[in-house]
C-alpha atoms as a PDB file:
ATOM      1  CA  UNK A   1      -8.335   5.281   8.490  1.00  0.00           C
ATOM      2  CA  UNK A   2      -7.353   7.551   5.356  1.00  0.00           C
ATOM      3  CA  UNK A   3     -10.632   8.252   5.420  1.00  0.00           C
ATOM      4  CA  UNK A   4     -14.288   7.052   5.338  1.00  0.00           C
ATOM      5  CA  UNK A   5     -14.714   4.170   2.937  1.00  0.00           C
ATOM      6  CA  UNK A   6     -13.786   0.315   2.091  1.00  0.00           C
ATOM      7  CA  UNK A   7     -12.010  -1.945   4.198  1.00  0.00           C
ATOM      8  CA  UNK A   8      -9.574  -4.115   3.831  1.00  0.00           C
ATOM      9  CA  UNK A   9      -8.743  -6.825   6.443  1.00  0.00           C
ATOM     10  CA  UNK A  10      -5.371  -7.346   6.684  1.00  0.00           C
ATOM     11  CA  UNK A  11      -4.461 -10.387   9.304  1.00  0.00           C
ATOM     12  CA  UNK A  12      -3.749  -9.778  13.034  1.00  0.00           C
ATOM     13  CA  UNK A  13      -0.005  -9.166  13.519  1.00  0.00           C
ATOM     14  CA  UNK A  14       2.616  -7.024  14.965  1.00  0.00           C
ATOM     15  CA  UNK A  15       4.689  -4.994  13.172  1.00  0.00           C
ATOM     16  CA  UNK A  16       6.917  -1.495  12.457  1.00  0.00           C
ATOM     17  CA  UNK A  17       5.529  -0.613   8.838  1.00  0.00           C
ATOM     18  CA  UNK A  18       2.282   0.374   7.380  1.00  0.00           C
ATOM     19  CA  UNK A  19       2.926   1.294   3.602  1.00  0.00           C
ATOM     20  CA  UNK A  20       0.113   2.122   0.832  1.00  0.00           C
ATOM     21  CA  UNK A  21       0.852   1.362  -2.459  1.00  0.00           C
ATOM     22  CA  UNK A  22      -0.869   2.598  -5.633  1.00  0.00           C
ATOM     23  CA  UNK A  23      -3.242   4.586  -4.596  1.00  0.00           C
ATOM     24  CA  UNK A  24      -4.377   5.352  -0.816  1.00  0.00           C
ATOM     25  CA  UNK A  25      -3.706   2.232   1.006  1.00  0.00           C
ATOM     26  CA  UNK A  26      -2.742   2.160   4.268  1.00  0.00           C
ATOM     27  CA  UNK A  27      -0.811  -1.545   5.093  1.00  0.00           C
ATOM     28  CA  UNK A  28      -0.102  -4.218   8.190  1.00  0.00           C
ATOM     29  CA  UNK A  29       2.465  -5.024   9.803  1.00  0.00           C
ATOM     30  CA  UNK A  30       4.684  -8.428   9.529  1.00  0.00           C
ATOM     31  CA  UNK A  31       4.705 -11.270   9.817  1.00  0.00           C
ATOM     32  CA  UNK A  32       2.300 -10.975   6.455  1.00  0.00           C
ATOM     33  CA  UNK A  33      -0.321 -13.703   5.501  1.00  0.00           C
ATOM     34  CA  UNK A  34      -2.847 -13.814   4.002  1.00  0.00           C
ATOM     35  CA  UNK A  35      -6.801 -13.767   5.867  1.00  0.00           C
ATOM     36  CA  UNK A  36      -8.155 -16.982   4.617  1.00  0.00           C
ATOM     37  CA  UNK A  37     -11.343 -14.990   3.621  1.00  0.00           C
ATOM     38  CA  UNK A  38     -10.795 -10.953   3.876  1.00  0.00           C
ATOM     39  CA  UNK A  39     -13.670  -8.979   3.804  1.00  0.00           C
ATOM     40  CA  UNK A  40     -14.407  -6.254   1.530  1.00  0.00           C
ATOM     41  CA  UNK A  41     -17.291  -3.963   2.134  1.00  0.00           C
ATOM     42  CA  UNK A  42     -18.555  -0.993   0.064  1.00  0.00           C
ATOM     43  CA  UNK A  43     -20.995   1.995  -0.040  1.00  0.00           C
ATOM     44  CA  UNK A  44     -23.848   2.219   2.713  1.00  0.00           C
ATOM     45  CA  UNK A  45     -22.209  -0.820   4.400  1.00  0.00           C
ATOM     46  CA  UNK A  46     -19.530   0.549   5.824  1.00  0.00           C
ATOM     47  CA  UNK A  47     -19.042   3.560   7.870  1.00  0.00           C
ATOM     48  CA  UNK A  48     -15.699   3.837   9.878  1.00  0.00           C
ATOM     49  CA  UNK A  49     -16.380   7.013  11.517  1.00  0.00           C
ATOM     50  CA  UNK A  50     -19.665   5.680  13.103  1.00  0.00           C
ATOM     51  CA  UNK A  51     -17.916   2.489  13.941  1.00  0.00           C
ATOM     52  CA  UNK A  52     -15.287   4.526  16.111  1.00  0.00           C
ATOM     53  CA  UNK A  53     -18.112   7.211  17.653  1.00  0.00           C
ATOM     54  CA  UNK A  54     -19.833   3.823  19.097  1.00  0.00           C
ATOM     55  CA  UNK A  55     -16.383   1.991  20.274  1.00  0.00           C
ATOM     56  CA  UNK A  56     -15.966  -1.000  17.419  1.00  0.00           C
ATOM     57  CA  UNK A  57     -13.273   0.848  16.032  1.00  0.00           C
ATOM     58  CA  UNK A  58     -10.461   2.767  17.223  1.00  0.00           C
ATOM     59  CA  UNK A  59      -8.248   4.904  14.790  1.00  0.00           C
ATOM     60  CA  UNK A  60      -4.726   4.481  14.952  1.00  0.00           C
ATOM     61  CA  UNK A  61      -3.065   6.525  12.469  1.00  0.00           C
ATOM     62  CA  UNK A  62      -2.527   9.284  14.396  1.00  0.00           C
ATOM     63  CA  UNK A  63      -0.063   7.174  16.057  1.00  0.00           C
ATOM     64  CA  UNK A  64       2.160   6.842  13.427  1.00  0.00           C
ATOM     65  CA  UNK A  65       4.234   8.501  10.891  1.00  0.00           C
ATOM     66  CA  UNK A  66       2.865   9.472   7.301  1.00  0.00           C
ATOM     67  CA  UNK A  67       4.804  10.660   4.640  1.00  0.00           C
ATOM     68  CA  UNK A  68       3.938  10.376   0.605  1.00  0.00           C
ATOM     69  CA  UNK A  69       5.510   9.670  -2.581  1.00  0.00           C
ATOM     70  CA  UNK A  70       4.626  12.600  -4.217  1.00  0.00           C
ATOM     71  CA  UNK A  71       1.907  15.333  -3.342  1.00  0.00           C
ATOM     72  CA  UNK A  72       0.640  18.451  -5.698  1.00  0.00           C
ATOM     73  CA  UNK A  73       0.789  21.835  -2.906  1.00  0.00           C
ATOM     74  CA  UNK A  74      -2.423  21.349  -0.796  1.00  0.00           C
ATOM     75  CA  UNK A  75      -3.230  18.131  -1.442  1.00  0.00           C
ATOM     76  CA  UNK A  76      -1.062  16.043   0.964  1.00  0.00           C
ATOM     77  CA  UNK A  77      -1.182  13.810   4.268  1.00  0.00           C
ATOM     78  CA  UNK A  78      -3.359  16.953   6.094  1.00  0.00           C
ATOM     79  CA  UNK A  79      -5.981  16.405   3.357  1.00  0.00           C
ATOM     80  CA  UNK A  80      -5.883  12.306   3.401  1.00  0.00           C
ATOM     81  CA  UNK A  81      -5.871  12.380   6.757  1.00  0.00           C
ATOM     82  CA  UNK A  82      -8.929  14.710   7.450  1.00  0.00           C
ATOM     83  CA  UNK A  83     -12.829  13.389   7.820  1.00  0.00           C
ATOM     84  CA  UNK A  84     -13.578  15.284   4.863  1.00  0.00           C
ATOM     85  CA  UNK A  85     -14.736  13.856   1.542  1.00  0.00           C
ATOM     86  CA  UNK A  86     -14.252  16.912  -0.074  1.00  0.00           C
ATOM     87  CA  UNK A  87     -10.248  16.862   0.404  1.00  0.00           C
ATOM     88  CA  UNK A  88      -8.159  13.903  -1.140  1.00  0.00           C
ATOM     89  CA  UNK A  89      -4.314  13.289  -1.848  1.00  0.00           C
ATOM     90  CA  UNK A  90      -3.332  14.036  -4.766  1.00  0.00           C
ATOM     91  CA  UNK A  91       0.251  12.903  -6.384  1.00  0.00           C
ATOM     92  CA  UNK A  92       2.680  14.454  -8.230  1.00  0.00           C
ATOM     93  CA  UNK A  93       5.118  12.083 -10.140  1.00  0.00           C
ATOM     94  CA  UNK A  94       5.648   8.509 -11.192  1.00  0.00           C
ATOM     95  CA  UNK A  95       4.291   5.620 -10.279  1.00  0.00           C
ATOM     96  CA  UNK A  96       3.326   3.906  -8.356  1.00  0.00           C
ATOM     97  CA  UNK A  97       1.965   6.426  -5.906  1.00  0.00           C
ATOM     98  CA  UNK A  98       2.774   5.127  -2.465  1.00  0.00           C
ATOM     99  CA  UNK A  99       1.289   6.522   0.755  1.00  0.00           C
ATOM    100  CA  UNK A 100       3.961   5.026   4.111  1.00  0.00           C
ATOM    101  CA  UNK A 101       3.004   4.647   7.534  1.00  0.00           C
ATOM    102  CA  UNK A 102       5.178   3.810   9.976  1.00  0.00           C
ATOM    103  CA  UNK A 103       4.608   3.354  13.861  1.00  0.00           C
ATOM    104  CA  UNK A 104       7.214   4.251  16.649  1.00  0.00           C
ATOM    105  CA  UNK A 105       6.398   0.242  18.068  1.00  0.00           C
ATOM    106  CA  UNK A 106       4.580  -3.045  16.409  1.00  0.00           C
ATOM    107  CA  UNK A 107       1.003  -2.347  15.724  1.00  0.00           C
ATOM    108  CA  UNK A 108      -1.897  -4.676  15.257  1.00  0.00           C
ATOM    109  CA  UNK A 109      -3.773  -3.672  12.432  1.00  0.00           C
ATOM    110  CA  UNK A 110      -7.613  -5.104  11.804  1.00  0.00           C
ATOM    111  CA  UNK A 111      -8.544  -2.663   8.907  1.00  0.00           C
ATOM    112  CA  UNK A 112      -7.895  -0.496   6.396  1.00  0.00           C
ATOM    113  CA  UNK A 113     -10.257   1.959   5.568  1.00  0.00           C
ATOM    114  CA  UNK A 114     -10.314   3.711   1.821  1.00  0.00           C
ATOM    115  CA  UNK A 115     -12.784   6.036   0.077  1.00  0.00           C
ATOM    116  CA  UNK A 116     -12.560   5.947  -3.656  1.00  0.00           C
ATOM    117  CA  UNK A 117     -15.001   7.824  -5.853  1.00  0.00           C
ATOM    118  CA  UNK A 118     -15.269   6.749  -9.161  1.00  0.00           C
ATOM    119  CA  UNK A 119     -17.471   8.696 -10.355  1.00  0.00           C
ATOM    120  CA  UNK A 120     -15.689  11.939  -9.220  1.00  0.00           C
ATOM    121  CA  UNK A 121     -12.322  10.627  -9.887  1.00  0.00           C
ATOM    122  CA  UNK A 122     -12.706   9.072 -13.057  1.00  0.00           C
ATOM    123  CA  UNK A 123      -9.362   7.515 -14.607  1.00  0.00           C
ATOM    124  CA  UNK A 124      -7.375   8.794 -11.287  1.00  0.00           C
ATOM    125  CA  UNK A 125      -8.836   6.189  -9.070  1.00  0.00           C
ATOM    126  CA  UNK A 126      -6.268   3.338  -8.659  1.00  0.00           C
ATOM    127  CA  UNK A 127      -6.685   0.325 -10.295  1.00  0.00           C
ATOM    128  CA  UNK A 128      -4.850  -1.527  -7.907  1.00  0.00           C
ATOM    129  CA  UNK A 129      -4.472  -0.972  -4.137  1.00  0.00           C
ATOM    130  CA  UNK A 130      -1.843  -3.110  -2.518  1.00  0.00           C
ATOM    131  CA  UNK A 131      -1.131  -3.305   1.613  1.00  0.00           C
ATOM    132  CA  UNK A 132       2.494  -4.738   2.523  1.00  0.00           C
ATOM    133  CA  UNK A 133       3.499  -5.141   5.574  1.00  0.00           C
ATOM    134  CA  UNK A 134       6.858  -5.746   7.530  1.00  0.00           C
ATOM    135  CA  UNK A 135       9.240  -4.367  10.508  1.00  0.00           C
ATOM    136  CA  UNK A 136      10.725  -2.583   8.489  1.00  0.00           C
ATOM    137  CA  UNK A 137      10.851  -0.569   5.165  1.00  0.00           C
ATOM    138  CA  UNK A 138      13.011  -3.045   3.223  1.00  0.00           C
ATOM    139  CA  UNK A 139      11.313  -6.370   4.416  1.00  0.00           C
ATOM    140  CA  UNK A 140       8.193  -5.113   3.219  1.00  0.00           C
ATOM    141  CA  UNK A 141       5.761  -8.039   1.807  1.00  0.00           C
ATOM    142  CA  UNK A 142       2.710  -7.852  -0.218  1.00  0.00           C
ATOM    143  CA  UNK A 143      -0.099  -9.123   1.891  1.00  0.00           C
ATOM    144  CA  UNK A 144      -3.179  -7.929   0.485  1.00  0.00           C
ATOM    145  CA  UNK A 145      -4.339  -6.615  -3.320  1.00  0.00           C
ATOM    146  CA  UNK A 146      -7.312  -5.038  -3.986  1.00  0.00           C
ATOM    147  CA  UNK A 147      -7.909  -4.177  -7.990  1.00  0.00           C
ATOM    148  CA  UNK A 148     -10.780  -1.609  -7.923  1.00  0.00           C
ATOM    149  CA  UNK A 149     -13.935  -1.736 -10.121  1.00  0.00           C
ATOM    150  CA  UNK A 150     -13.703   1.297 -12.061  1.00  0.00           C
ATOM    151  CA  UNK A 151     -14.838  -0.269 -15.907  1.00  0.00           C
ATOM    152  CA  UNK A 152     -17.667  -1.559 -14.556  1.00  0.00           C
ATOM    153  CA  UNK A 153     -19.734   1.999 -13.509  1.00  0.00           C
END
């Protein structure tokens, strides 16, 4: 989990890679396809760090390797990382912003867990929030793509 917020069911699979793209997604790993019906939740209906205290989830991304794009001083992987709705990533160049997470071994990855605010963020929430997955960086696929809400509040 980035941090509290939507998820995004990627299929179950092994893999090497996680990689966010355009905003703060985490990704899958390969072989990608595509869930035949992916859930995605919102506001009261979700709440990852519950779901972990009472064993239906267990975090994983402290088991891999996160690095970033670009990130303004202070606002990096510490701040995405943390439970904290008060810290966020911010970037610091062009696009698209891309958040990478690799694991030392393959990986099955259920969800993908993503707090946007637009009504904090305004015109820097992402429009689009894509997961690829793969074994490695250049074999990357798309697997998932989320395009965000953000006109309509």
């Amino acid at each position: 989990m980035a941090t509290a917020g939507s998820p995004v069911s990627p299929p179950e699979s092994g893999g090497g890679n996680i990689d966010e793209v355009e905003g703060t997604s985490p990704v899958a790993t390969a072989p990608p396809t595509l869930p035949s019906n992916p859930s995605f939740k919102t506001g009261e209906e979700v709440d990852p760090l519950r779901d972990e205290r009472s064993g239906l989830l267990r975090e994983v991304g402290v088991q891999a390797i996160w690095s970033l794009s670009s990130c303004k001083p202070g606002y990096g992987v510490d701040q995405l990382r943390d439970s904290s709705l008060e810290n966020y990533w911010q970037s610091d160049g062009q696009l698209p912003h891309l958040v990478n997470i690799q694991f030392r071994r393959k990986m099955t990855i259920r969800d993908v867990c993503i707090y946007t605010d637009f009504k904090l963020d305004e015109s820097y929430t992402p429009g689009k929030i894509s997961v690829r997955c793969g074994t490695h960086f250049n074999d990357l696929q798309a697997s998932i793509e989320v395009f965000t809400h953000t006109t309509s509040l």
